[in-house]
N, C-alpha and C. Protein backbone atom coordinates (compact mmCIF):
# COMPACT_ATOMS: atom_id res chain seq x y z
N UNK A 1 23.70 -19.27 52.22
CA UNK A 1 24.14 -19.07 50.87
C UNK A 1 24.16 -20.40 50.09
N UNK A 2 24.47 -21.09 50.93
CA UNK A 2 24.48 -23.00 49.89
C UNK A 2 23.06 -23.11 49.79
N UNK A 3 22.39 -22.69 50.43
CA UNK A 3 20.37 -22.89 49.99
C UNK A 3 20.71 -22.49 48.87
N UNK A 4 20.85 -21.22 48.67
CA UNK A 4 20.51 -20.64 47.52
C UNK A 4 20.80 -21.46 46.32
N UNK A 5 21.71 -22.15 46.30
CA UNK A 5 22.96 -22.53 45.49
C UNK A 5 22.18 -24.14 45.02
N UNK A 6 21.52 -24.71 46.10
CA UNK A 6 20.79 -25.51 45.66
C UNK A 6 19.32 -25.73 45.36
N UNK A 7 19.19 -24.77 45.67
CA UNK A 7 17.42 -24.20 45.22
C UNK A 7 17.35 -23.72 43.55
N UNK A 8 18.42 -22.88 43.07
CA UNK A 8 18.52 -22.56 41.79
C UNK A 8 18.32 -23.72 40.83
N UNK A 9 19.36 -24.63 41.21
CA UNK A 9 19.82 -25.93 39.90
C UNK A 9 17.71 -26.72 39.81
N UNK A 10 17.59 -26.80 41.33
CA UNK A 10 16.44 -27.58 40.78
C UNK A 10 15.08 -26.71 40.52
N UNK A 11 14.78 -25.58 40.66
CA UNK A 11 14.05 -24.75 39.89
C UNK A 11 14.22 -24.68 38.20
N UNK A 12 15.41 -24.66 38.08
CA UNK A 12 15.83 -24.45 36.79
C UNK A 12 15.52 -26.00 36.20
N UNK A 13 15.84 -27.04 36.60
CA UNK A 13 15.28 -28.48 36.49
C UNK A 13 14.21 -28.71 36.13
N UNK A 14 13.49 -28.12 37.09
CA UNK A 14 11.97 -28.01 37.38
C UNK A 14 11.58 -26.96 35.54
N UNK A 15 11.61 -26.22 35.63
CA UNK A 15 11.13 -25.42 34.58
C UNK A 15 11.76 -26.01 33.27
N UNK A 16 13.10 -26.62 33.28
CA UNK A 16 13.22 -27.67 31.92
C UNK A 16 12.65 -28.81 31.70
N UNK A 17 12.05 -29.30 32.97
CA UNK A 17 11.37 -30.62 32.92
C UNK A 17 9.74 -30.68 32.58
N UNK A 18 9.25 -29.47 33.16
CA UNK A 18 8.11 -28.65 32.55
C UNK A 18 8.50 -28.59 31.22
N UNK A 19 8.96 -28.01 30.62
CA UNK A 19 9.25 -27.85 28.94
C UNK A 19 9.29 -28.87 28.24
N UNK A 20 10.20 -29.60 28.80
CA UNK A 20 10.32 -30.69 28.55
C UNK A 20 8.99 -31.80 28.03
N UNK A 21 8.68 -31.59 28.82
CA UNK A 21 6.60 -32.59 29.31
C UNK A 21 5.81 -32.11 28.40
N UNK A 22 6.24 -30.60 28.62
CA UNK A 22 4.99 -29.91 27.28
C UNK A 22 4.86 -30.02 26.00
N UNK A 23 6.29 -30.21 24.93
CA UNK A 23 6.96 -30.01 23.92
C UNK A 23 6.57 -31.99 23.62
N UNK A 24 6.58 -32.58 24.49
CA UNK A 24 6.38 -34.04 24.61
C UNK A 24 5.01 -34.09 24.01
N UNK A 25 3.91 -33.70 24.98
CA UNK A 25 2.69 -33.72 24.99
C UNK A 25 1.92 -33.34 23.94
N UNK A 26 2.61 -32.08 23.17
CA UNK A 26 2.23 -31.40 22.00
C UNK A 26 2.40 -32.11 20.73
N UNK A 27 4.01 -32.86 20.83
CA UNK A 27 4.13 -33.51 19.40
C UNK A 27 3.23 -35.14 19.25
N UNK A 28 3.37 -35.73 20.72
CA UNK A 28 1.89 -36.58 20.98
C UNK A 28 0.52 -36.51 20.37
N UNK A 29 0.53 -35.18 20.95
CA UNK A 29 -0.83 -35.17 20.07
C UNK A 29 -1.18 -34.49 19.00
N UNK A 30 -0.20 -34.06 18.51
CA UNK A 30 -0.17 -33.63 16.83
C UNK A 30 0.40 -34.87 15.80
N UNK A 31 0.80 -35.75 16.46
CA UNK A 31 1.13 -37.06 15.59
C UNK A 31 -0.45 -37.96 15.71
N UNK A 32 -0.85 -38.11 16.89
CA UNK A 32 -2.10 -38.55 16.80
C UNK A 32 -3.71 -37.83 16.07
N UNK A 33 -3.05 -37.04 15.59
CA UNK A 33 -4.51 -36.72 14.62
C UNK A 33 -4.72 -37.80 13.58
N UNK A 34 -4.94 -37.39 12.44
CA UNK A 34 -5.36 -38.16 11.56
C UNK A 34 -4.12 -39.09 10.89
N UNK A 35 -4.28 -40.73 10.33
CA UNK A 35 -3.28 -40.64 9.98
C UNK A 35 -2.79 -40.80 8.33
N UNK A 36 -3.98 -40.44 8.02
CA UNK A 36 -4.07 -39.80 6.43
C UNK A 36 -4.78 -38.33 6.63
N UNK A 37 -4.54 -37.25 6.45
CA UNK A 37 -5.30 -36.64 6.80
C UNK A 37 -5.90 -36.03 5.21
N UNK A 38 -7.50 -35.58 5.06
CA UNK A 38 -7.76 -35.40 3.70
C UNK A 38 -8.35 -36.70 3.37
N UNK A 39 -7.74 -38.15 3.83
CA UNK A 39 -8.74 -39.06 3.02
C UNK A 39 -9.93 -38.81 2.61
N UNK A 40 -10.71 -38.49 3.86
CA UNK A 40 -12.39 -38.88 3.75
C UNK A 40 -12.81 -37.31 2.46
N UNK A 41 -11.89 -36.41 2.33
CA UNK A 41 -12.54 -35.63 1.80
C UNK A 41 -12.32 -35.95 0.10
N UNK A 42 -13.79 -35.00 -0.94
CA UNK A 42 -13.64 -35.10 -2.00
C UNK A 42 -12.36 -34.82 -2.92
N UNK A 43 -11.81 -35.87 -4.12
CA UNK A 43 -10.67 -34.93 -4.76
C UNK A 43 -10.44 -33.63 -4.96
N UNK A 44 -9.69 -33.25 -4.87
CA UNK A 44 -9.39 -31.61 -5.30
C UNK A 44 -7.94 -31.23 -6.32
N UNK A 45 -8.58 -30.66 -7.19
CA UNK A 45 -7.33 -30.62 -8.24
C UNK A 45 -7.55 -31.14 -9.25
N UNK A 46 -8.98 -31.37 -9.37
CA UNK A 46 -9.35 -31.81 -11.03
C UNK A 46 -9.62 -30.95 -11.96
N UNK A 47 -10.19 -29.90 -11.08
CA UNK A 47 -10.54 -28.57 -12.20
C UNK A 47 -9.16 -27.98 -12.76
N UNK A 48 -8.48 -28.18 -12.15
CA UNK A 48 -6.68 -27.28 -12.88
C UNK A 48 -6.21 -28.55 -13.46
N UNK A 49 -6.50 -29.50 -13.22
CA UNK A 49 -5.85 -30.77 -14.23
C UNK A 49 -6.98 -30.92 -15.62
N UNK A 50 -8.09 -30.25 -15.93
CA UNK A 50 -8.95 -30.37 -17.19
C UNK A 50 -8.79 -29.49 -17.54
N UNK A 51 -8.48 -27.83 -16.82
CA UNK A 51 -8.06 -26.83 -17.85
C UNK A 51 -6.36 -26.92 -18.11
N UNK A 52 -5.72 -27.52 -17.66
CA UNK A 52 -4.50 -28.39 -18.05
C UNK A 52 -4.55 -28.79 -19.41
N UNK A 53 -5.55 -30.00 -19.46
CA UNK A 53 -6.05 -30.35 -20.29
C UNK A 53 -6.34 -30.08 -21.57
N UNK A 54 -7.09 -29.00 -21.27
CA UNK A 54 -8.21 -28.41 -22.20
C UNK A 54 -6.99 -27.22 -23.03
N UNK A 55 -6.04 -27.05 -22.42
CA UNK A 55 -5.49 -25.63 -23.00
C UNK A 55 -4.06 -26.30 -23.40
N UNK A 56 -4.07 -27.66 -23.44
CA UNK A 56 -2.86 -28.30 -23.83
C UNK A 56 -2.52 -28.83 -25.56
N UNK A 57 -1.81 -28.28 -26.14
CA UNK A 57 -2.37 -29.13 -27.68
C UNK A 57 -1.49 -30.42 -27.99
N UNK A 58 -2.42 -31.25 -28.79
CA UNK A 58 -1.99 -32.25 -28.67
C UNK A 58 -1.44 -32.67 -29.93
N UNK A 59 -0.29 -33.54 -30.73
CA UNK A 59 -0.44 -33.47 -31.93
C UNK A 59 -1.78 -34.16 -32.63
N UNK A 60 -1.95 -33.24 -33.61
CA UNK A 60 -3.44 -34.12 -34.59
C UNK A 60 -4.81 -33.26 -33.97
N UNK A 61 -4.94 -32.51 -33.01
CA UNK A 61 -5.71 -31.89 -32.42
C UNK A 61 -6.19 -30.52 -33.64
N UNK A 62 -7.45 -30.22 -33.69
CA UNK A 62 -7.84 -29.37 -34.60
C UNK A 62 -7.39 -28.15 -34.42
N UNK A 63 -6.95 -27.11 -34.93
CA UNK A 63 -6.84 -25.60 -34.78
C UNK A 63 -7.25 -25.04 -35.48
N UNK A 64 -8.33 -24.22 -34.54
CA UNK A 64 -9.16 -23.06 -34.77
C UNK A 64 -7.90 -21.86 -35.10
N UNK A 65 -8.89 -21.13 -36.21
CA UNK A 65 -8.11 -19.87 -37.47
C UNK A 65 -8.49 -18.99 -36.20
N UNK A 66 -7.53 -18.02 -36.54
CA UNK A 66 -7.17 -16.72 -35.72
C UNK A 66 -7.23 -15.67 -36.54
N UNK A 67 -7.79 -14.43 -36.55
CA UNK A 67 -7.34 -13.75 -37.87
C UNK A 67 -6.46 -12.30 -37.21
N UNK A 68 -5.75 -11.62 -37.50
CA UNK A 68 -4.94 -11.18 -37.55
C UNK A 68 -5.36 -9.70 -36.40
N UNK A 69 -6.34 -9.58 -37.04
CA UNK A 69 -6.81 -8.39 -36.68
C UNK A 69 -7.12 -8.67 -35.17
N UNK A 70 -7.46 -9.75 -34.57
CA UNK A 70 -7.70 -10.28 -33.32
C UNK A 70 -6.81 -10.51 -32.45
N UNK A 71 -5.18 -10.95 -32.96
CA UNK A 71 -4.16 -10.75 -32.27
C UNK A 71 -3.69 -9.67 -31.82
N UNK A 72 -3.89 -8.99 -33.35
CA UNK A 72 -3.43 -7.42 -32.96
C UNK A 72 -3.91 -6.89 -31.83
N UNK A 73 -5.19 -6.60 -31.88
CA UNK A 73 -6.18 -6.00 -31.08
C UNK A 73 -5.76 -6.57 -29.01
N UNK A 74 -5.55 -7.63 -29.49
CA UNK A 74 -5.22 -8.66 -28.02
C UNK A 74 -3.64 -7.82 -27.47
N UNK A 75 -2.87 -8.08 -28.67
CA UNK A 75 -1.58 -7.62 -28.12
C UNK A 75 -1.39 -5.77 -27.83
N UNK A 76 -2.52 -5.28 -28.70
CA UNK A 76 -1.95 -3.79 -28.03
C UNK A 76 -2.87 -3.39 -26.78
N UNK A 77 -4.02 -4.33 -26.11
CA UNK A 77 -4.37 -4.53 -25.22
C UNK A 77 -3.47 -5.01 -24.06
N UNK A 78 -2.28 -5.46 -24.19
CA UNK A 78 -2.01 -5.97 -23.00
C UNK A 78 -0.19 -4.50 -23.28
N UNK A 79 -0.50 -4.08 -24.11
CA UNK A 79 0.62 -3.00 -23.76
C UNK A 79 0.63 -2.13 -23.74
N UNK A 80 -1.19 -1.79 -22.91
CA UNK A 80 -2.00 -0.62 -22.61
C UNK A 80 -1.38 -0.56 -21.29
N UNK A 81 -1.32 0.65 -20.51
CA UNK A 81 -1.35 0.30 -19.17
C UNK A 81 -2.56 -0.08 -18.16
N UNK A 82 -2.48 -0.81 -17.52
CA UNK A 82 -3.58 -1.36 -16.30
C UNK A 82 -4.50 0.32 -16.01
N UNK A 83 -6.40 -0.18 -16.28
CA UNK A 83 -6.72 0.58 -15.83
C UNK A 83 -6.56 0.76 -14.03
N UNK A 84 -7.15 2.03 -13.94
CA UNK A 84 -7.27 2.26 -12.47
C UNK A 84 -8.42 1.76 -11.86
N UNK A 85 -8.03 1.24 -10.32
CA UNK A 85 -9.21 1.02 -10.27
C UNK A 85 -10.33 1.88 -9.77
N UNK A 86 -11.71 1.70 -9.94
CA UNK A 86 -12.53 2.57 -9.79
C UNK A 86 -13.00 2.96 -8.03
N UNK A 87 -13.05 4.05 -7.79
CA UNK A 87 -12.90 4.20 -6.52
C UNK A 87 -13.36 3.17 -5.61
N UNK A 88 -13.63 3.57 -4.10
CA UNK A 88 -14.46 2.57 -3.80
C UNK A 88 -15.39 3.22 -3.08
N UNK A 89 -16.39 2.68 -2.61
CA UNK A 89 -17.78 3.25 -2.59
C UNK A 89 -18.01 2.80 -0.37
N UNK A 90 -16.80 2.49 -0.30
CA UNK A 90 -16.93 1.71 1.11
C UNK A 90 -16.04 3.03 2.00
N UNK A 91 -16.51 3.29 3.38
CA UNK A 91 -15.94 4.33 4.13
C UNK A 91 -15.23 3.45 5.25
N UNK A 92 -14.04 3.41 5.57
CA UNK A 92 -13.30 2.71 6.92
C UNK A 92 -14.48 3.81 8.19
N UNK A 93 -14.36 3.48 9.20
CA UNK A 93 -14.49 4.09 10.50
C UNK A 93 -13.05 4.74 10.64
């Protein structure tokens, strides 16, 4: 019965020290990837920073006439309800 008693603690040792090693090994080598990661690649985020841009007004900036009938038309468009969409033409298995 004392086997038993000391066979448990270091199994259980054993399998935390395993965990232990693994959880080690993993953050090792997830810290060793890159250590900029993204440098080498092209910018990204210029296209939403020029329509940023582009849709931003500035004071002194020209404004284009709107005529009335075009708002209208815009606004009882958007308090249409959403069409449906049109079936689909694709069969699941």
């Amino acid at each position: 019965m004392s086997h038993s008693l000391i066979v448990l603690p270091r199994a259980v040792l054993h399998r935390f020290a395993v965990a232990s090693l693994m959880s080690l090994v993993l953050v090792g080598g997830l810290t060793a990837c890159a250590g900029q990661p993204g440098a080498d690649l092209p910018p990204y985020g210029d296209t939403v920073r020029h329509m940023i841009e582009t849709q931003t007004y500035h004071p002194g900036d020209p404004v284009s006439p709107t005529s009335g009938r075009k708002v209208a038309g815009a606004l009882e468009g958007y308090r249409q309800p959403a069409a449906a969409y049109p079936p689909s033409s694709m069969s699941l298995p």
